[in-house]
ModelCIF file with pLDDT and N, C-alpha, C, O atoms, coordinates in Angstrom:
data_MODEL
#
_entry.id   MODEL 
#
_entity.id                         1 
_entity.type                       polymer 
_entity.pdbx_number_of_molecules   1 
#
_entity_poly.entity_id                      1 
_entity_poly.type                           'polypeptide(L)' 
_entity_poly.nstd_linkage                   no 
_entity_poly.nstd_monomer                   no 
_entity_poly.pdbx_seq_one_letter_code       
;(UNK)(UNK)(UNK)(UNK)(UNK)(UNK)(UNK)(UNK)(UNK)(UNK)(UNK)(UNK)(UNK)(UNK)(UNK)(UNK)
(UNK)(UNK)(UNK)(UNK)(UNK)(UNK)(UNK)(UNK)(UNK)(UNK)(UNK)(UNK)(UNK)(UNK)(UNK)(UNK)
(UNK)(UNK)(UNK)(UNK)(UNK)(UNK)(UNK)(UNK)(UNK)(UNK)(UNK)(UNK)(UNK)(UNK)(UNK)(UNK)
;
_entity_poly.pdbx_seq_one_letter_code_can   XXXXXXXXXXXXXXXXXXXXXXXXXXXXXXXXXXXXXXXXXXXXXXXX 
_entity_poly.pdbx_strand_id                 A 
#
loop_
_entity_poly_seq.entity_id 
_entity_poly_seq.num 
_entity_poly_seq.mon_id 
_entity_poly_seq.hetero 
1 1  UNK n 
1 2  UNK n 
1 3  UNK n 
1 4  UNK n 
1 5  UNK n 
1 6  UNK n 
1 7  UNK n 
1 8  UNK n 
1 9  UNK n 
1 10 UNK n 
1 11 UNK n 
1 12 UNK n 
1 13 UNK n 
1 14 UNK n 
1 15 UNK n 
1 16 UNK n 
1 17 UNK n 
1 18 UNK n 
1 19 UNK n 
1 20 UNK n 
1 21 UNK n 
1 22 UNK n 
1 23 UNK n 
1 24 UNK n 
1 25 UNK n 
1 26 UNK n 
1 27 UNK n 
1 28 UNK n 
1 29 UNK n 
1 30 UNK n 
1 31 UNK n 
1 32 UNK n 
1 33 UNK n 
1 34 UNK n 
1 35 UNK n 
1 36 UNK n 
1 37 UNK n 
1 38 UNK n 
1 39 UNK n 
1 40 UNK n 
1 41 UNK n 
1 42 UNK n 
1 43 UNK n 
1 44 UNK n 
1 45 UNK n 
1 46 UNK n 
1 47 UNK n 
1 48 UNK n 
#
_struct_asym.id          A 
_struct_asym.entity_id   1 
#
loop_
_ma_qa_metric.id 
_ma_qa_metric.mode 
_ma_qa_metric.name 
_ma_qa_metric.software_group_id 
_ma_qa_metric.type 
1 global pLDDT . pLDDT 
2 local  pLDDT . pLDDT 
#
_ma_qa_metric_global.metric_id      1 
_ma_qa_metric_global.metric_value   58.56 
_ma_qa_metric_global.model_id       1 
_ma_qa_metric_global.ordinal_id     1 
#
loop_
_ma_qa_metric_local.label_asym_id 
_ma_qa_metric_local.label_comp_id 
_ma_qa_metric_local.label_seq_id 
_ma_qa_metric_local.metric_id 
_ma_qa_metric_local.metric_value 
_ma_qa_metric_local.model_id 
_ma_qa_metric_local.ordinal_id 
A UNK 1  2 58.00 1 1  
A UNK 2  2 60.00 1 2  
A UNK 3  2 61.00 1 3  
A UNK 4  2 56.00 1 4  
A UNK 5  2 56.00 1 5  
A UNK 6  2 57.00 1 6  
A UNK 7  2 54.00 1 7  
A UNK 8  2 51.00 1 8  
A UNK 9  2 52.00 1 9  
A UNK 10 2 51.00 1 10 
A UNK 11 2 45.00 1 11 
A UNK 12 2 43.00 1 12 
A UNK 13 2 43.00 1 13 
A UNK 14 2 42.00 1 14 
A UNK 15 2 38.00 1 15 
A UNK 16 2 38.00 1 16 
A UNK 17 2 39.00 1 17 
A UNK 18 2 38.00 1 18 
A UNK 19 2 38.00 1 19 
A UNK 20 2 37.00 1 20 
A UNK 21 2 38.00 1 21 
A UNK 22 2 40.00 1 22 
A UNK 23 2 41.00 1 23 
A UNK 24 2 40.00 1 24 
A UNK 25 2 42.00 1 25 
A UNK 26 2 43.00 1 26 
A UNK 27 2 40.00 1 27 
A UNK 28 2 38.00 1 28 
A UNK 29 2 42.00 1 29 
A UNK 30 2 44.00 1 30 
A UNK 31 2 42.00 1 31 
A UNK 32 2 47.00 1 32 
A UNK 33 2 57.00 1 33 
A UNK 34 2 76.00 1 34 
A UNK 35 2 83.00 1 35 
A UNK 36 2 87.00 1 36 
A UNK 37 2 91.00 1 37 
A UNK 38 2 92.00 1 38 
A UNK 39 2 93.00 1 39 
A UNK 40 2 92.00 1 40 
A UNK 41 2 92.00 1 41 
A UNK 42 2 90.00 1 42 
A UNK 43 2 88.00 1 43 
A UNK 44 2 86.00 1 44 
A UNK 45 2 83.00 1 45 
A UNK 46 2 83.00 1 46 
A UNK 47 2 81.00 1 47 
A UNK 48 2 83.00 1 48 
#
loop_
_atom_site.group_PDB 
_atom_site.id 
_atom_site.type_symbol 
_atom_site.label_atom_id 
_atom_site.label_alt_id 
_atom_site.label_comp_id 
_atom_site.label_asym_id 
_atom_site.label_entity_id 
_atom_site.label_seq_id 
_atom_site.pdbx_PDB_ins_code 
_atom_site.Cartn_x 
_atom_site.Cartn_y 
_atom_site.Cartn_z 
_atom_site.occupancy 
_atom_site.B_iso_or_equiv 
_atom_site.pdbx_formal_charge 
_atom_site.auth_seq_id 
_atom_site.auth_comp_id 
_atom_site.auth_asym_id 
_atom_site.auth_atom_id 
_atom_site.pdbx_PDB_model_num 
ATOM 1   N N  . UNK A 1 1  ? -66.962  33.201 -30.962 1.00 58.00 ? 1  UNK A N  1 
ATOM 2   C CA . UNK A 1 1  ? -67.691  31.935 -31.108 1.00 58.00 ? 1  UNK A CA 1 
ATOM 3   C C  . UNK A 1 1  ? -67.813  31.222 -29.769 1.00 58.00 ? 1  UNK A C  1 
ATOM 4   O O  . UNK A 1 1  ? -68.769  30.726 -29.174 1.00 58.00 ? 1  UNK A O  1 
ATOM 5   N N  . UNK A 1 2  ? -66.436  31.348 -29.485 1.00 60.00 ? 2  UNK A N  1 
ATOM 6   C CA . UNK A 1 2  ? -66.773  30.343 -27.816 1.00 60.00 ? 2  UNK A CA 1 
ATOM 7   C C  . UNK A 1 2  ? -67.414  31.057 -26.834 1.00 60.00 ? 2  UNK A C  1 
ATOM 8   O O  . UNK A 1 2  ? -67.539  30.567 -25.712 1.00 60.00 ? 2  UNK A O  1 
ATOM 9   N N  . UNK A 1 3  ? -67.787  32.017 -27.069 1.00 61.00 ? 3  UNK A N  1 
ATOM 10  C CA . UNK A 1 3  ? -68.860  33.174 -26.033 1.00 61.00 ? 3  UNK A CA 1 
ATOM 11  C C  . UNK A 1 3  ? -70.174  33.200 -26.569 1.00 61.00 ? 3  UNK A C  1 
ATOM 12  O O  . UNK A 1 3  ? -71.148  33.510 -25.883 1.00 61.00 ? 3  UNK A O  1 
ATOM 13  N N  . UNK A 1 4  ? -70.228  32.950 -27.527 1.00 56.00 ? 4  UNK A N  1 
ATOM 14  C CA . UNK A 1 4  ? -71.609  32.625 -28.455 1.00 56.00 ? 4  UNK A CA 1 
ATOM 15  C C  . UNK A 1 4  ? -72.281  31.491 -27.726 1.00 56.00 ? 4  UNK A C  1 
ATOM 16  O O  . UNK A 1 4  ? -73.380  31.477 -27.172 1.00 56.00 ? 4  UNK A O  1 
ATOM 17  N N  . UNK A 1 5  ? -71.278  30.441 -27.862 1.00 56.00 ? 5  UNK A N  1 
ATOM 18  C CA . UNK A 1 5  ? -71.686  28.555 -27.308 1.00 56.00 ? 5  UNK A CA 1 
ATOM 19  C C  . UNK A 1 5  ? -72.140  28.928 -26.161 1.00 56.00 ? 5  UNK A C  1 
ATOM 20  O O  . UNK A 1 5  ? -73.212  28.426 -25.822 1.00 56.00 ? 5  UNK A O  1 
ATOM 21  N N  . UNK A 1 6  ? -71.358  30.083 -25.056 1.00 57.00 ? 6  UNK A N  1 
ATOM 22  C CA . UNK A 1 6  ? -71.199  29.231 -23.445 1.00 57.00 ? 6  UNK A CA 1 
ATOM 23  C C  . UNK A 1 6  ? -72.468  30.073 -23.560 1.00 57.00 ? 6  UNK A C  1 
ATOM 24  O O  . UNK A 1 6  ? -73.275  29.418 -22.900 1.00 57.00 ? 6  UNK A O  1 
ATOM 25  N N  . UNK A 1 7  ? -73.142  31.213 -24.048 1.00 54.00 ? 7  UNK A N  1 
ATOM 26  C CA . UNK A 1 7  ? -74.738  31.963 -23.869 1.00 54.00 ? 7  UNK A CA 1 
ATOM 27  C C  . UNK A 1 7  ? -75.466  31.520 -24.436 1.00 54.00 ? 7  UNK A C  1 
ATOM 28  O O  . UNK A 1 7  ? -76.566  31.773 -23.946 1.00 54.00 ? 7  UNK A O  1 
ATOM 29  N N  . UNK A 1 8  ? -75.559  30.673 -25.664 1.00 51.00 ? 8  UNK A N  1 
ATOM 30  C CA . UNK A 1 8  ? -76.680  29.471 -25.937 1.00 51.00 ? 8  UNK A CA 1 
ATOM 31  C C  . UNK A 1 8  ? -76.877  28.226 -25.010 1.00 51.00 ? 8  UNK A C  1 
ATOM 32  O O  . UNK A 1 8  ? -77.969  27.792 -24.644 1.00 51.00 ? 8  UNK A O  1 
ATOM 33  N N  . UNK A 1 9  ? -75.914  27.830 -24.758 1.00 52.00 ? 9  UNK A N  1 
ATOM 34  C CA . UNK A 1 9  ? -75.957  26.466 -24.201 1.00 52.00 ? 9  UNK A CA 1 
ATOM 35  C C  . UNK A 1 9  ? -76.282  26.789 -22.362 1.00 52.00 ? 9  UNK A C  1 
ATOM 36  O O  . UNK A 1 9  ? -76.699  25.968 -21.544 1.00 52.00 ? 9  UNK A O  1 
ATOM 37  N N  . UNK A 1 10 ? -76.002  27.934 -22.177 1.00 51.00 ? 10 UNK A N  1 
ATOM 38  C CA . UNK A 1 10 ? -76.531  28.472 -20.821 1.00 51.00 ? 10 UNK A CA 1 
ATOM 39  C C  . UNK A 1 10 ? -77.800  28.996 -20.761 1.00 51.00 ? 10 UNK A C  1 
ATOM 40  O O  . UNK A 1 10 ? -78.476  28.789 -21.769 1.00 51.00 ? 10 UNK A O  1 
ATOM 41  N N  . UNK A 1 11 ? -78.401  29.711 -19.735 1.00 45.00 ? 11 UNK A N  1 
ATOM 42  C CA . UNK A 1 11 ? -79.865  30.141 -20.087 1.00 45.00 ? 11 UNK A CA 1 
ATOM 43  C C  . UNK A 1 11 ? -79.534  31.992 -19.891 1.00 45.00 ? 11 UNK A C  1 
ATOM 44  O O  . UNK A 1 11 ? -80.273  32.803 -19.332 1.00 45.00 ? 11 UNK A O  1 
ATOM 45  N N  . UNK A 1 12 ? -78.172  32.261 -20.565 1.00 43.00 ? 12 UNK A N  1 
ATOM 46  C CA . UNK A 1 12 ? -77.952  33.762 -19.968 1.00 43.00 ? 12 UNK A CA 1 
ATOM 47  C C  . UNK A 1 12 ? -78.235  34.890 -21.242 1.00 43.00 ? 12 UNK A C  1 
ATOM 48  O O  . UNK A 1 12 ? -77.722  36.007 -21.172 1.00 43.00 ? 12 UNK A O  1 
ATOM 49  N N  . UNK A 1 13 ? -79.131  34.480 -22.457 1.00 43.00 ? 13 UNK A N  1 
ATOM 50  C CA . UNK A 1 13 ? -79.120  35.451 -23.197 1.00 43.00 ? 13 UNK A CA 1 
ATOM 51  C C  . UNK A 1 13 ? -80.049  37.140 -22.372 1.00 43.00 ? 13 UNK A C  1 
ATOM 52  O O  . UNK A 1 13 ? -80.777  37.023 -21.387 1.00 43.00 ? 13 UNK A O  1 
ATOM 53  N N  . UNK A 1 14 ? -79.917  37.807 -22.703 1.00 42.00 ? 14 UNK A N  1 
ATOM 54  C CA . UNK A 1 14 ? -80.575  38.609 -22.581 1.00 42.00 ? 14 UNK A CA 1 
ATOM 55  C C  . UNK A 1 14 ? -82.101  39.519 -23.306 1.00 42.00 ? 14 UNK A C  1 
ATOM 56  O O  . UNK A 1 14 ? -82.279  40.517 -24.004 1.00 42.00 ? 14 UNK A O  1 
ATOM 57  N N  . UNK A 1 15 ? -82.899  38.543 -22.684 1.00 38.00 ? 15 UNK A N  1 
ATOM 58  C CA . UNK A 1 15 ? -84.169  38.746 -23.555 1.00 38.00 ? 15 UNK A CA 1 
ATOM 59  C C  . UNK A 1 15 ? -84.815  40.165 -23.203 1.00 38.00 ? 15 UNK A C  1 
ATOM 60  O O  . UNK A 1 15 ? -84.747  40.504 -22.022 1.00 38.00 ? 15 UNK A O  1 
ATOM 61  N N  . UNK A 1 16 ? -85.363  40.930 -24.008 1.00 38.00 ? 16 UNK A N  1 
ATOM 62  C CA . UNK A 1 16 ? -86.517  41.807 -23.345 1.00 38.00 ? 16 UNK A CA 1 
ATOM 63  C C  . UNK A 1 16 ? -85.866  42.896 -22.397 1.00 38.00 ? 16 UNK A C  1 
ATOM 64  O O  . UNK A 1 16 ? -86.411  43.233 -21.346 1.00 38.00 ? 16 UNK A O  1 
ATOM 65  N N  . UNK A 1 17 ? -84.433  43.525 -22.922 1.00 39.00 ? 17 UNK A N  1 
ATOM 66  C CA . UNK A 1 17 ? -83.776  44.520 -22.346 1.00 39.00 ? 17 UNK A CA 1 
ATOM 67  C C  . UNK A 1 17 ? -84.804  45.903 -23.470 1.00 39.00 ? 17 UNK A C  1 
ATOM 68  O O  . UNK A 1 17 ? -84.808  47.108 -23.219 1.00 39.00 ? 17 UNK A O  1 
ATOM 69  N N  . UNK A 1 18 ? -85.431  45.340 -24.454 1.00 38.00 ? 18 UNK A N  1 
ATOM 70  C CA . UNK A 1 18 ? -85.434  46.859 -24.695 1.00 38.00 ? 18 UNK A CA 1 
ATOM 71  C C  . UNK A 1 18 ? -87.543  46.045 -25.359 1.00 38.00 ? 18 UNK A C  1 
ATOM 72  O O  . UNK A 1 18 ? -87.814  44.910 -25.753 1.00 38.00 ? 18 UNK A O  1 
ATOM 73  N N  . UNK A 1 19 ? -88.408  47.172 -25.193 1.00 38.00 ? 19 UNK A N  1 
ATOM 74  C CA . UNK A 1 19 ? -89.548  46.831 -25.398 1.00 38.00 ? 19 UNK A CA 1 
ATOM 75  C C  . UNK A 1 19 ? -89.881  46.384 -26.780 1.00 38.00 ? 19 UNK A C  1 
ATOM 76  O O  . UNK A 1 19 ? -90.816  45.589 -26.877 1.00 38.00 ? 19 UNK A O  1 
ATOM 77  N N  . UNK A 1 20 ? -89.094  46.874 -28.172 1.00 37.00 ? 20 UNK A N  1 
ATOM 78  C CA . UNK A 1 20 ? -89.783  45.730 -29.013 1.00 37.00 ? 20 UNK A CA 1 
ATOM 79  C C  . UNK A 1 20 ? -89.047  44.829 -29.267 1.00 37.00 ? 20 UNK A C  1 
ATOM 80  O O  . UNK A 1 20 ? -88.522  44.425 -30.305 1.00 37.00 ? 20 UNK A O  1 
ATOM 81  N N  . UNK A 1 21 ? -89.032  44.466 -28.034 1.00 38.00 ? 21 UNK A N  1 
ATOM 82  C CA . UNK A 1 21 ? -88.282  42.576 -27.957 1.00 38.00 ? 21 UNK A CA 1 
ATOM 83  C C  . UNK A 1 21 ? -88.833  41.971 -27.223 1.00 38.00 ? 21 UNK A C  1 
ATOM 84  O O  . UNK A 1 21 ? -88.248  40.929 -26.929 1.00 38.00 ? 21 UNK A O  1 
ATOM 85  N N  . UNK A 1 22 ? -89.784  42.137 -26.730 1.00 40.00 ? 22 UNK A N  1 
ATOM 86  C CA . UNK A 1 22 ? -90.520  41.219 -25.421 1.00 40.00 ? 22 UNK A CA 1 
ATOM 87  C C  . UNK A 1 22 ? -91.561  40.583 -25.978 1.00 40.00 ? 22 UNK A C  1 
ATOM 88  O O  . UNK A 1 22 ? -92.262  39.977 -25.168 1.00 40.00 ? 22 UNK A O  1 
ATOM 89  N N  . UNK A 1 23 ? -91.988  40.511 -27.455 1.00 41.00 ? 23 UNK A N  1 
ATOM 90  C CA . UNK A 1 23 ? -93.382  39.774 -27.799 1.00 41.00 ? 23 UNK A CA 1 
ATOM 91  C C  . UNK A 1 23 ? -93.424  38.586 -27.582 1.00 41.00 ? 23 UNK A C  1 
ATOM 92  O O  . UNK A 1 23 ? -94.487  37.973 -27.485 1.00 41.00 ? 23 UNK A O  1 
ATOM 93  N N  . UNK A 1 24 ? -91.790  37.830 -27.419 1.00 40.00 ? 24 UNK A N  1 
ATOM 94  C CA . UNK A 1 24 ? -91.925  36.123 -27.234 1.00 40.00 ? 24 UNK A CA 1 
ATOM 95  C C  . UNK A 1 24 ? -91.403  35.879 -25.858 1.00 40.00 ? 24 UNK A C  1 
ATOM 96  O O  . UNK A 1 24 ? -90.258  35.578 -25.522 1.00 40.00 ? 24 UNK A O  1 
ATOM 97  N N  . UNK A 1 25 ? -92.557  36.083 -25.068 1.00 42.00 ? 25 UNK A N  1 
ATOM 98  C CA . UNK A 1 25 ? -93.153  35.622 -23.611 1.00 42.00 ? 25 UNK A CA 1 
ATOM 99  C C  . UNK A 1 25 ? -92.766  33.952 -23.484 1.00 42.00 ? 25 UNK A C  1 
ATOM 100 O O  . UNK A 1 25 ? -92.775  33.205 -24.463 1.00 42.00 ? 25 UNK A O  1 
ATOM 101 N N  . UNK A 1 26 ? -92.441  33.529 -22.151 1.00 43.00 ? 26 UNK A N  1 
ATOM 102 C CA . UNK A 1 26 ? -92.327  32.535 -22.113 1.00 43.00 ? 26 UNK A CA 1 
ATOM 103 C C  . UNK A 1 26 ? -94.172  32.478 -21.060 1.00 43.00 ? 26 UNK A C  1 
ATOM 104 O O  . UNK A 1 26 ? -94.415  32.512 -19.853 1.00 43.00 ? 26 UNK A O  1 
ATOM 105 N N  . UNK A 1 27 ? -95.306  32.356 -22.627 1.00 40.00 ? 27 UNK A N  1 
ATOM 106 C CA . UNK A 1 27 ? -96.552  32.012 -21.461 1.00 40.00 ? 27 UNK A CA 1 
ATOM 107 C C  . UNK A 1 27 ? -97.151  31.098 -22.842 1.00 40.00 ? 27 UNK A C  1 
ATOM 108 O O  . UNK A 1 27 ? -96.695  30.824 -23.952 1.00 40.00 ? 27 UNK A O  1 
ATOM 109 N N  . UNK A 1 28 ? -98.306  30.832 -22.172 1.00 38.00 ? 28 UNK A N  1 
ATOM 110 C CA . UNK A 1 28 ? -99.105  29.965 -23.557 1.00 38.00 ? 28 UNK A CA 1 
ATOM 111 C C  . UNK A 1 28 ? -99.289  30.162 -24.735 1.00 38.00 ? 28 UNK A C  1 
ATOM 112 O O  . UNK A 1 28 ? -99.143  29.476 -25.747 1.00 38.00 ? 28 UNK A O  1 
ATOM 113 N N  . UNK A 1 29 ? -99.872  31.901 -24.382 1.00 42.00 ? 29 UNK A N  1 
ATOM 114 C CA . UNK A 1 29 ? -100.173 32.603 -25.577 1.00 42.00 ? 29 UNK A CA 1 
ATOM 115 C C  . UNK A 1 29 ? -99.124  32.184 -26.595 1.00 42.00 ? 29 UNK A C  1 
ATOM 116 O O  . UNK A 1 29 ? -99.649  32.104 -27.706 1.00 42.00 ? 29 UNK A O  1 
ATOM 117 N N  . UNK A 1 30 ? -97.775  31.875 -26.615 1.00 44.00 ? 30 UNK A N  1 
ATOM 118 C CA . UNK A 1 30 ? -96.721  31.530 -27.720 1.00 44.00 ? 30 UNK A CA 1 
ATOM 119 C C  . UNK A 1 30 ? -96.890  30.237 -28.887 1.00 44.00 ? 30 UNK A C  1 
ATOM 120 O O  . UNK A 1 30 ? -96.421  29.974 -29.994 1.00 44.00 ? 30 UNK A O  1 
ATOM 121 N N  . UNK A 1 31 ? -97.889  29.595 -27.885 1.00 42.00 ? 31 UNK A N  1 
ATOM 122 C CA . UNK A 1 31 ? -98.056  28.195 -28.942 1.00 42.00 ? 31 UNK A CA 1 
ATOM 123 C C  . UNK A 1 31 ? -98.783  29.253 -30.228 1.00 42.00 ? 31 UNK A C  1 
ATOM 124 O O  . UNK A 1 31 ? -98.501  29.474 -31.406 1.00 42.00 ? 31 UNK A O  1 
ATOM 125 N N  . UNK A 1 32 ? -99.889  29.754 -29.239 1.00 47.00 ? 32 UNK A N  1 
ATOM 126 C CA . UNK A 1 32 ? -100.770 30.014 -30.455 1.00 47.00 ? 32 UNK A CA 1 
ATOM 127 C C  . UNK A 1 32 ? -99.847  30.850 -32.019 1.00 47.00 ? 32 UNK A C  1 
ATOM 128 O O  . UNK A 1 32 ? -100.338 31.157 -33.105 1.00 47.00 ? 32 UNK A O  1 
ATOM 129 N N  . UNK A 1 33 ? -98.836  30.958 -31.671 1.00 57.00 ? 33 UNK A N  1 
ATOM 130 C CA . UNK A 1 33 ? -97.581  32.189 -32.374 1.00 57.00 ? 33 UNK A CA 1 
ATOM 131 C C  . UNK A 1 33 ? -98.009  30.934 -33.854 1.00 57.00 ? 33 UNK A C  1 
ATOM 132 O O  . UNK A 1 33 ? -98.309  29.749 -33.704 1.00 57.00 ? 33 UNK A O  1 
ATOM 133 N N  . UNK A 1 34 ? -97.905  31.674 -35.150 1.00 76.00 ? 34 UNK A N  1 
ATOM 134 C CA . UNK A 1 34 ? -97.721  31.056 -36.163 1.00 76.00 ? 34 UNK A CA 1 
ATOM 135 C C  . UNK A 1 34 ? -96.082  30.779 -36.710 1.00 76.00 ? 34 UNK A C  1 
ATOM 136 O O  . UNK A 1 34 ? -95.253  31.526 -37.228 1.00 76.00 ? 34 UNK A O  1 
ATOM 137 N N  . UNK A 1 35 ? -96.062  29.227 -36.297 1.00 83.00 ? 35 UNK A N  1 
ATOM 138 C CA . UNK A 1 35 ? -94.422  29.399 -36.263 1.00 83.00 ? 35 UNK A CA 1 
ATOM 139 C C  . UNK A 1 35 ? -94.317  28.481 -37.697 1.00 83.00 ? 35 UNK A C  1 
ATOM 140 O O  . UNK A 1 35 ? -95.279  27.917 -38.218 1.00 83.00 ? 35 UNK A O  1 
ATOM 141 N N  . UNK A 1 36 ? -92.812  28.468 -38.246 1.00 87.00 ? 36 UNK A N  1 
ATOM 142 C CA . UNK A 1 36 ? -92.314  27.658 -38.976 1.00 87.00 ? 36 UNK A CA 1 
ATOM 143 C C  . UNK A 1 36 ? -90.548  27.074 -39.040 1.00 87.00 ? 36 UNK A C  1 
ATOM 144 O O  . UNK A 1 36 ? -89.696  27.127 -38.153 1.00 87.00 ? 36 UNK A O  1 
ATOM 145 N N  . UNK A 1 37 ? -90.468  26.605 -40.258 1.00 91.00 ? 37 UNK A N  1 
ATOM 146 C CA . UNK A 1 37 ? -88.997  26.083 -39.891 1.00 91.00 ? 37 UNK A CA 1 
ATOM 147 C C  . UNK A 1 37 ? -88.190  27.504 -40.734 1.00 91.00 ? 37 UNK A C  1 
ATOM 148 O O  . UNK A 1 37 ? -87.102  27.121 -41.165 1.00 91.00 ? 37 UNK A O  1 
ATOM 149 N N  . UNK A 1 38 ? -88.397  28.699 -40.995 1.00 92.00 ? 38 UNK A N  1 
ATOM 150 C CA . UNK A 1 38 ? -87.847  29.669 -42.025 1.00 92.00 ? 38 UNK A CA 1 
ATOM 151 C C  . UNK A 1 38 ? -87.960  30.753 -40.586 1.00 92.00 ? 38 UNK A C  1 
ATOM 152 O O  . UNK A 1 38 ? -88.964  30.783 -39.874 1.00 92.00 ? 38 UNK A O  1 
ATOM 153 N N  . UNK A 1 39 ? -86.856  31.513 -40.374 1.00 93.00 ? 39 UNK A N  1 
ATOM 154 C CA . UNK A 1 39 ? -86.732  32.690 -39.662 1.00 93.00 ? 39 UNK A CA 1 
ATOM 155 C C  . UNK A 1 39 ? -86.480  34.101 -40.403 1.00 93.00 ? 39 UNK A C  1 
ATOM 156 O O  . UNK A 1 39 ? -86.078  34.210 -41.561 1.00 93.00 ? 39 UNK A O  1 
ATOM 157 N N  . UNK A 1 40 ? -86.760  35.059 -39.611 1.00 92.00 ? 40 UNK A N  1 
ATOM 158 C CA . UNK A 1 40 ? -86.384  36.249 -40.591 1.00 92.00 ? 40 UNK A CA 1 
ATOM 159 C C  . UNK A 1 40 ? -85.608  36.932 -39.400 1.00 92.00 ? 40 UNK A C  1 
ATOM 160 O O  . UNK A 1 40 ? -86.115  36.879 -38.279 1.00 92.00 ? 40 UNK A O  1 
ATOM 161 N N  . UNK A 1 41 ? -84.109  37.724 -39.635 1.00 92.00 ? 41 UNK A N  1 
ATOM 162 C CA . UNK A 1 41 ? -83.417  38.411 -38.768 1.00 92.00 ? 41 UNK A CA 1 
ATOM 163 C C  . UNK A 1 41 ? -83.620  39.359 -39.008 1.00 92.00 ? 41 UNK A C  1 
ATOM 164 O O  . UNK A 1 41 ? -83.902  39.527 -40.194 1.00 92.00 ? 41 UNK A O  1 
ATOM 165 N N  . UNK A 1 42 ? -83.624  40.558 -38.136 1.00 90.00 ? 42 UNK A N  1 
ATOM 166 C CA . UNK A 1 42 ? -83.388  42.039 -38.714 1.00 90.00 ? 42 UNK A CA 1 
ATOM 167 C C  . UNK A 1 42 ? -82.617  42.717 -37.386 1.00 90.00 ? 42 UNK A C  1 
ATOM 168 O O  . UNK A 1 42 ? -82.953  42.643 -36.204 1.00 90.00 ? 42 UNK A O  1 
ATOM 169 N N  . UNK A 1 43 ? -81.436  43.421 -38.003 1.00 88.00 ? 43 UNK A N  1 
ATOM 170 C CA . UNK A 1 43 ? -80.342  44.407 -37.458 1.00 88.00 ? 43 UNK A CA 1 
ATOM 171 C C  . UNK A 1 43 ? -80.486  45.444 -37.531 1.00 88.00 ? 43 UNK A C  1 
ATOM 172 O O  . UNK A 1 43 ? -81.080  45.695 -38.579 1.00 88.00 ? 43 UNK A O  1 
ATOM 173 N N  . UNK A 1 44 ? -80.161  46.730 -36.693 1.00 86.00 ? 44 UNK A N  1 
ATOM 174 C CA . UNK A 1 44 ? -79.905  47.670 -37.304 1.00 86.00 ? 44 UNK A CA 1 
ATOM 175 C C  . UNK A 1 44 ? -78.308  47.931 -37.818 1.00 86.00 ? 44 UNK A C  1 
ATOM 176 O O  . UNK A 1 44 ? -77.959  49.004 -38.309 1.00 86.00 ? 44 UNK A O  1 
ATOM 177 N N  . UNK A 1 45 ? -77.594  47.029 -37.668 1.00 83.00 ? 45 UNK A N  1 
ATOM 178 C CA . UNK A 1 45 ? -76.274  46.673 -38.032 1.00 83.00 ? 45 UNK A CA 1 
ATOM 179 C C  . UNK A 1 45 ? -75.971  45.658 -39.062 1.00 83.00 ? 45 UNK A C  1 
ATOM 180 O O  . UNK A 1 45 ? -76.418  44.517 -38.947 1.00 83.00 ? 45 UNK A O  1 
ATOM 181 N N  . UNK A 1 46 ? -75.173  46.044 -40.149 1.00 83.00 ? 46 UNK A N  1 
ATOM 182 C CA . UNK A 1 46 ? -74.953  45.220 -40.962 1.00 83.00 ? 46 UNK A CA 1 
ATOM 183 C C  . UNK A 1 46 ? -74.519  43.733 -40.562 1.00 83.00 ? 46 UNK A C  1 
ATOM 184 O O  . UNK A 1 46 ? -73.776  43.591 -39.591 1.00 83.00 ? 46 UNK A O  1 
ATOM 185 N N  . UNK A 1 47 ? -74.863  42.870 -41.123 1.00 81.00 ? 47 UNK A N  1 
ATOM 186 C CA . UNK A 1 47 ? -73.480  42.036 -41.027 1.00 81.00 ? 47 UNK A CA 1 
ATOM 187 C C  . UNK A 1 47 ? -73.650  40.892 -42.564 1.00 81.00 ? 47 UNK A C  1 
ATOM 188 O O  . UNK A 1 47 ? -74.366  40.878 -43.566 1.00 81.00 ? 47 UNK A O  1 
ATOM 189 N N  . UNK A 1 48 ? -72.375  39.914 -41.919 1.00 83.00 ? 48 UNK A N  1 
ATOM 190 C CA . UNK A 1 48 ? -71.589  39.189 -42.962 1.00 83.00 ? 48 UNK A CA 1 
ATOM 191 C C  . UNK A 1 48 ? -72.478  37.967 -43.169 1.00 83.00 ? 48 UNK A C  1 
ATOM 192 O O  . UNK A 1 48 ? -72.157  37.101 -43.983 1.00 83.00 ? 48 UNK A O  1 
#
């Protein structure tokens, strides 16, 4: 958890190490993204 906080609250996540993770660009094109307040996660690892 406290390694969780100090990589949110820092700017050190690691975005866009692997290619289908790079669709959310930090450019304009993102406004146009159809966003909302509901997320969807997907793992290839279970969790709790």
């Amino acid at each position: 958890c406290n390694n969780m906080r100090q990589e949110i609250r820092g700017n050190t996540l690691p975005f866009c190490g692997q290619p289908e993770f790079c669709s959310y660009e930090k450019t304009e094109s993102r406004i146009q993204e159809s966003v909302s307040k509901r997320l969807s996660v997907l793992s290839r690892l279970p969790f709790s």
